[in-house]
C-alpha atoms as a PDB file:
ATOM      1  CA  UNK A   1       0.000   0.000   0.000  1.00  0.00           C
ATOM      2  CA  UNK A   2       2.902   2.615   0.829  1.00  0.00           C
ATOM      3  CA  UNK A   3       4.765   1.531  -2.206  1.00  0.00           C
ATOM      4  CA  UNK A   4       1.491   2.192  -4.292  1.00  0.00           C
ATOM      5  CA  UNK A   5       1.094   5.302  -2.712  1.00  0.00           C
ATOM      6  CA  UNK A   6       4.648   6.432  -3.798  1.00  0.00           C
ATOM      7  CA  UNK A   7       4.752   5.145  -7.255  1.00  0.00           C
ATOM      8  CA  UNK A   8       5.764   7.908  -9.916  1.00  0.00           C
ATOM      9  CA  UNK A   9       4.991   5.584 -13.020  1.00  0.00           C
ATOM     10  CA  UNK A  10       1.599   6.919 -14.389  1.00  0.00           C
ATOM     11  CA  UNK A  11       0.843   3.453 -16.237  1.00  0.00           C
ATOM     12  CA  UNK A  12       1.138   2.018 -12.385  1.00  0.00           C
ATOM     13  CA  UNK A  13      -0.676   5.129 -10.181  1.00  0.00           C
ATOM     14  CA  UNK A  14      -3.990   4.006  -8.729  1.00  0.00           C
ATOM     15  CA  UNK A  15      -6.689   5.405 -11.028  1.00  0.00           C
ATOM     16  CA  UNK A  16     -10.209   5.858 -10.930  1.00  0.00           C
ATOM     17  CA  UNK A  17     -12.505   2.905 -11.680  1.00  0.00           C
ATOM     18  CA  UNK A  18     -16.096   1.835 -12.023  1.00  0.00           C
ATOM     19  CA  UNK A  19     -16.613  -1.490  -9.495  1.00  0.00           C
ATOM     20  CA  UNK A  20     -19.470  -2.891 -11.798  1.00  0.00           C
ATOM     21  CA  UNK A  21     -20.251  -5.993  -9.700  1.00  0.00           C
ATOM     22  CA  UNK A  22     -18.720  -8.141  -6.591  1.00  0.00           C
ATOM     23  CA  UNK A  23     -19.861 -11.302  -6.524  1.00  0.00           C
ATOM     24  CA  UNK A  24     -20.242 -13.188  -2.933  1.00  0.00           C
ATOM     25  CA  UNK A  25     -17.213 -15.673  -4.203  1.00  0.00           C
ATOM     26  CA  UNK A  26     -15.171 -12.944  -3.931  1.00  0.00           C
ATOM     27  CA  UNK A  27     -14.755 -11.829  -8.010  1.00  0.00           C
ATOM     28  CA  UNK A  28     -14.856  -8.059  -8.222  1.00  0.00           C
ATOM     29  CA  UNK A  29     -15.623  -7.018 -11.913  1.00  0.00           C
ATOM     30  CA  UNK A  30     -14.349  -2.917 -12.278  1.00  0.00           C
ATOM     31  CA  UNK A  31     -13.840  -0.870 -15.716  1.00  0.00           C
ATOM     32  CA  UNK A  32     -10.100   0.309 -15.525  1.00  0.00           C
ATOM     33  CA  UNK A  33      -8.344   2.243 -18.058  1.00  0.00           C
ATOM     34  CA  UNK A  34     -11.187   1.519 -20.870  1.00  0.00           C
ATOM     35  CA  UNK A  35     -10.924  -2.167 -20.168  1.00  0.00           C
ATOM     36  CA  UNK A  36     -12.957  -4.789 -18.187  1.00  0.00           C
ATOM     37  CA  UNK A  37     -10.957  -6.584 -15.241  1.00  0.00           C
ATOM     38  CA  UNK A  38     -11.823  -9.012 -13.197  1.00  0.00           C
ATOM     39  CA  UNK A  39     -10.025  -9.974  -9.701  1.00  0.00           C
ATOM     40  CA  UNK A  40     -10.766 -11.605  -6.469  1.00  0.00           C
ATOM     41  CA  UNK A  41     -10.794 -10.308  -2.911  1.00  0.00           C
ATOM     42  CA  UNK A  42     -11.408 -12.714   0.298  1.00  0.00           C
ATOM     43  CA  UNK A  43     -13.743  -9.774   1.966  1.00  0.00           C
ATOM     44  CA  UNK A  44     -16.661  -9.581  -0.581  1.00  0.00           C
ATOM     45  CA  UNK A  45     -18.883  -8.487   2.094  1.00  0.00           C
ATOM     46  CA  UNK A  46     -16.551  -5.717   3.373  1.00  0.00           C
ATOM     47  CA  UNK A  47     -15.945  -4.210  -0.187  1.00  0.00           C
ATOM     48  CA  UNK A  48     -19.602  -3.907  -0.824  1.00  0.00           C
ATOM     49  CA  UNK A  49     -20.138  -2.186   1.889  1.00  0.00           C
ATOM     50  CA  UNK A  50     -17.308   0.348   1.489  1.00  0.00           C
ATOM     51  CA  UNK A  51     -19.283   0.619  -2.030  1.00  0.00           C
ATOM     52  CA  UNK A  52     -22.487   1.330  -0.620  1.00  0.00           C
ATOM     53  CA  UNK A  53     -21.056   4.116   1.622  1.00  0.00           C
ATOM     54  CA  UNK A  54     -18.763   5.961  -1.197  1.00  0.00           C
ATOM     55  CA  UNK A  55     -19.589   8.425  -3.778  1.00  0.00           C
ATOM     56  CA  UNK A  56     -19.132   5.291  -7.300  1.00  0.00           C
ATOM     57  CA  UNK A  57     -16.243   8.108  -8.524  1.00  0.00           C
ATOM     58  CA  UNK A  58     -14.631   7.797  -5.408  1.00  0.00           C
ATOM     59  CA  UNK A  59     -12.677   4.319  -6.117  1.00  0.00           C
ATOM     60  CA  UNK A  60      -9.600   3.914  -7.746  1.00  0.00           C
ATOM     61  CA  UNK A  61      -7.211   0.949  -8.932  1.00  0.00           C
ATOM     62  CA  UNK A  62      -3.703   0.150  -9.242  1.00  0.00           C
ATOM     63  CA  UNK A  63      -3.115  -3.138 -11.402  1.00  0.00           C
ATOM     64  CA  UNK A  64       0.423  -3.671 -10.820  1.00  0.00           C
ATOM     65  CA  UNK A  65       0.118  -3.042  -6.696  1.00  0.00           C
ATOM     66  CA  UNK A  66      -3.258  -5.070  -6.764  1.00  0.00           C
ATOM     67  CA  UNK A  67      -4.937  -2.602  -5.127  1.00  0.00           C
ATOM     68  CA  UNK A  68      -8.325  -1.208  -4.937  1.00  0.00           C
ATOM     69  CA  UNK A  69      -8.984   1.809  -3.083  1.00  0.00           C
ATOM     70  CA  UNK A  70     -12.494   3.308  -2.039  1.00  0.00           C
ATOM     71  CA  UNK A  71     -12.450   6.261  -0.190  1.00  0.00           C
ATOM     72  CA  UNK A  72     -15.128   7.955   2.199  1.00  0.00           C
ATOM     73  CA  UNK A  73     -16.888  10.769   0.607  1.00  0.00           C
ATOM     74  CA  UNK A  74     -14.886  13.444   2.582  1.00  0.00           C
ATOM     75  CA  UNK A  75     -11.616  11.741   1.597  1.00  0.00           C
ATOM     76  CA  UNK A  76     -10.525  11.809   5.184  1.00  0.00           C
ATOM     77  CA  UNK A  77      -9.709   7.959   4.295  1.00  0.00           C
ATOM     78  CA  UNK A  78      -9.592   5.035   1.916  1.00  0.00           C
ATOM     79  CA  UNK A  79     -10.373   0.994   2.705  1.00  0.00           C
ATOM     80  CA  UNK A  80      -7.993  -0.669   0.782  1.00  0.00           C
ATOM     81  CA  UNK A  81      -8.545  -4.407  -0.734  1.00  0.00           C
ATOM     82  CA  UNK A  82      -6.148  -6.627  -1.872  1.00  0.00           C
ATOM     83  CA  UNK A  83      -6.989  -7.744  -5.635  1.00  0.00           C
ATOM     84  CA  UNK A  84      -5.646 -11.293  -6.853  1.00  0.00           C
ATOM     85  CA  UNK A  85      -5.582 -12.735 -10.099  1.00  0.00           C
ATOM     86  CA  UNK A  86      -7.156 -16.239  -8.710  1.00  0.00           C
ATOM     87  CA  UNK A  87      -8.798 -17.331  -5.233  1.00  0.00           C
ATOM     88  CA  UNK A  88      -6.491 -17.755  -2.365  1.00  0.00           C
ATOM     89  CA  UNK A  89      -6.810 -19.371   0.706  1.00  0.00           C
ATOM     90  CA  UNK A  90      -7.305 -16.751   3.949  1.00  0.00           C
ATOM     91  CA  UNK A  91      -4.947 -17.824   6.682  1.00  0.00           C
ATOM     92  CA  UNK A  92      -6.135 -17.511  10.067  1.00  0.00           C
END
């Protein structure tokens, strides 16, 4: 997260995105950069709710950090969920 937070590389900033749908598996679908992604998170239940309680042009992405950021409406903060390419096991 601080390393995303630093990054200088525009291709690698978090940018805004559109979460379109997250699915109670844990598959977040989000329009990125003109594209259609689709990642996983192990807190489905968490990120929607962040969603529900955030402004939709309030969230942003970074695809190389695997981050997805979605921030209160007074930007005093950001939740921040950890995007994978495939499910992973939660350890305890």
């Amino acid at each position: 997260m601080r390393l995303c937070g630093q990054e200088t590389d525009y291709d690698d900033m978090a940018r805004s995105a559109t979460v379109i749908r997250v699915d109670d598996d844990g598959w977040v679908e989000f329009e990125h950069d003109g594209g259609m992604h689709r990642r996983w998170n192990h807190q489905p239940e968490r990120l929607r709710r962040a969603l529900a309680e955030s402004p939709p042009d309030l969230v942003e992405v970074s695809l190389r950090w695997r981050l997805l950021k979605v921030y209160q409406s007074d930007l005093s903060r950001a939740l921040v969920f950890s995007l994978g390419a495939a499910p992973s096991p939660c350890r305890s």
